[in-house]
Protein backbone atom coordinates (compact mmCIF):
# COMPACT_ATOMS: atom_id res chain seq x y z
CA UNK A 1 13.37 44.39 5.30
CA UNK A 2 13.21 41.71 2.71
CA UNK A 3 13.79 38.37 4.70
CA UNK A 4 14.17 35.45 2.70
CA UNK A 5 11.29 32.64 2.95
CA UNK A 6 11.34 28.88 2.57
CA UNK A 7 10.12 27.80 -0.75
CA UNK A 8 6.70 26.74 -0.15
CA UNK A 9 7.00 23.51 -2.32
CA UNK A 10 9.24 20.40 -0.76
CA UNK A 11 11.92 19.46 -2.27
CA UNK A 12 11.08 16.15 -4.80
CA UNK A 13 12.91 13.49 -3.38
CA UNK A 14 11.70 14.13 0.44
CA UNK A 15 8.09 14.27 -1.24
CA UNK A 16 8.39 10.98 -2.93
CA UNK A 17 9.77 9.55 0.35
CA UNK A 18 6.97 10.94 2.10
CA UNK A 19 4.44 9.35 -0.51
CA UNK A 20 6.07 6.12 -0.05
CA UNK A 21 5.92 6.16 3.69
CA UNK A 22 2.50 7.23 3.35
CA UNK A 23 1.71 3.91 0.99
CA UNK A 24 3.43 1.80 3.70
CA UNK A 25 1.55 3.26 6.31
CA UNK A 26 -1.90 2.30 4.28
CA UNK A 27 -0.71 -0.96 3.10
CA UNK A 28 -2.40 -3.02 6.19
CA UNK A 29 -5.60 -1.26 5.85
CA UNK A 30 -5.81 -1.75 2.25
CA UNK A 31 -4.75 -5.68 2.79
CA UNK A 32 -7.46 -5.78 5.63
CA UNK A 33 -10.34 -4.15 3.54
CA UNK A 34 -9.35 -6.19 0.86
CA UNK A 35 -9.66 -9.75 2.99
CA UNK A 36 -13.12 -8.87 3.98
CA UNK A 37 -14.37 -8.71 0.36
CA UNK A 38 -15.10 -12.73 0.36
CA UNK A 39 -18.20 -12.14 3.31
CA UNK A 40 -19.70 -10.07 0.81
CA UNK A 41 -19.61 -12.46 -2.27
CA UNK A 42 -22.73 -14.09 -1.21
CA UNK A 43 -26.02 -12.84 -3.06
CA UNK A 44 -29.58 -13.27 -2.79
CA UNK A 45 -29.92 -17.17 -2.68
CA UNK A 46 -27.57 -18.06 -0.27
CA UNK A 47 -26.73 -22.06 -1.83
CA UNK A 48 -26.68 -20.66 -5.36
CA UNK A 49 -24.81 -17.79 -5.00
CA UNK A 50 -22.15 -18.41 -2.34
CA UNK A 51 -18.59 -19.11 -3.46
CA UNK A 52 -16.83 -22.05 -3.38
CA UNK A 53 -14.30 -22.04 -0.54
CA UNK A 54 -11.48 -23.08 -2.56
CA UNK A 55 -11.93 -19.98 -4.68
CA UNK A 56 -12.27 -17.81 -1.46
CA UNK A 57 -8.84 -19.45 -0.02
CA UNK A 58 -7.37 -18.47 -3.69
CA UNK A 59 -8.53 -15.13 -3.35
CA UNK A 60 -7.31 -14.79 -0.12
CA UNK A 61 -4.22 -16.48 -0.49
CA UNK A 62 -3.99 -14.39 -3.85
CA UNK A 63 -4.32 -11.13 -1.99
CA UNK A 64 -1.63 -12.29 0.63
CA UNK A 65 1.07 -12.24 -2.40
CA UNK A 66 -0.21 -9.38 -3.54
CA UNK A 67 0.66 -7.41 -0.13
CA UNK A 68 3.94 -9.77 0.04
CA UNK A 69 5.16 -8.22 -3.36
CA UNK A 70 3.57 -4.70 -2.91
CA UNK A 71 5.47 -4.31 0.56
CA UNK A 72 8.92 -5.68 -0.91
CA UNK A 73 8.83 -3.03 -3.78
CA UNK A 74 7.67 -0.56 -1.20
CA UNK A 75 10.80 -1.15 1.38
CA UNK A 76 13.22 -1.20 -1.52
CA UNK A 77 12.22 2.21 -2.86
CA UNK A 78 11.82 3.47 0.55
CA UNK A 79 15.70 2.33 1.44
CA UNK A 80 16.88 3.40 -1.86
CA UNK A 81 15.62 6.91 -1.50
CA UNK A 82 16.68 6.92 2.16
CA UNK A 83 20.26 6.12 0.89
CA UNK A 84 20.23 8.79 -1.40
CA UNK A 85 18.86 11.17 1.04
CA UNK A 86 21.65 10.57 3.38
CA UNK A 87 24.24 10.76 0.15
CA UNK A 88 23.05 14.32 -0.59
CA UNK A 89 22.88 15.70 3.15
């Protein structure tokens, strides 16, 4: 009578792979939401308070690297994990 049932909880390595997909997965929208933010910098007098466009091309170009790096360190620990995944099964 007493059947045995999988744990409920995942195991912690395929959970932190999962995360990690899951952050690669969002990565685009978060670099896309993020590249809009310079349409919004202008305030309420439009000459006064509008950006230069040499600091929006630094933000943007800023942002760019950002999603550069954050992707590399994202693969990397994806691949890593994935190796040891395959190790232990």
């Amino acid at each position: 009578m007493s059947t045995s049932r999988p744990p409920v909880f995942l195991e912690r390595q395929s959970y932190r792979r999962r995360r990690l997909a899951d952050a690669a997965r969002l990565l685009p929208l978060a670099g896309a939401v993020a590249f809009v933010f310079p349409v919004f910098w202008s305030g309420g007098d439009e000459a006064a308070a509008r950006p230069a466009t040499a600091d929006a091309g630094l933000y943007v170009f800023a942002v760019w690297l950002g999603l550069i790096v954050l992707a590399a360190l994202l693969s990397g620990r994806l691949v890593r994990h994935g190796e040891d995944a395959d190790q232990d099964g």
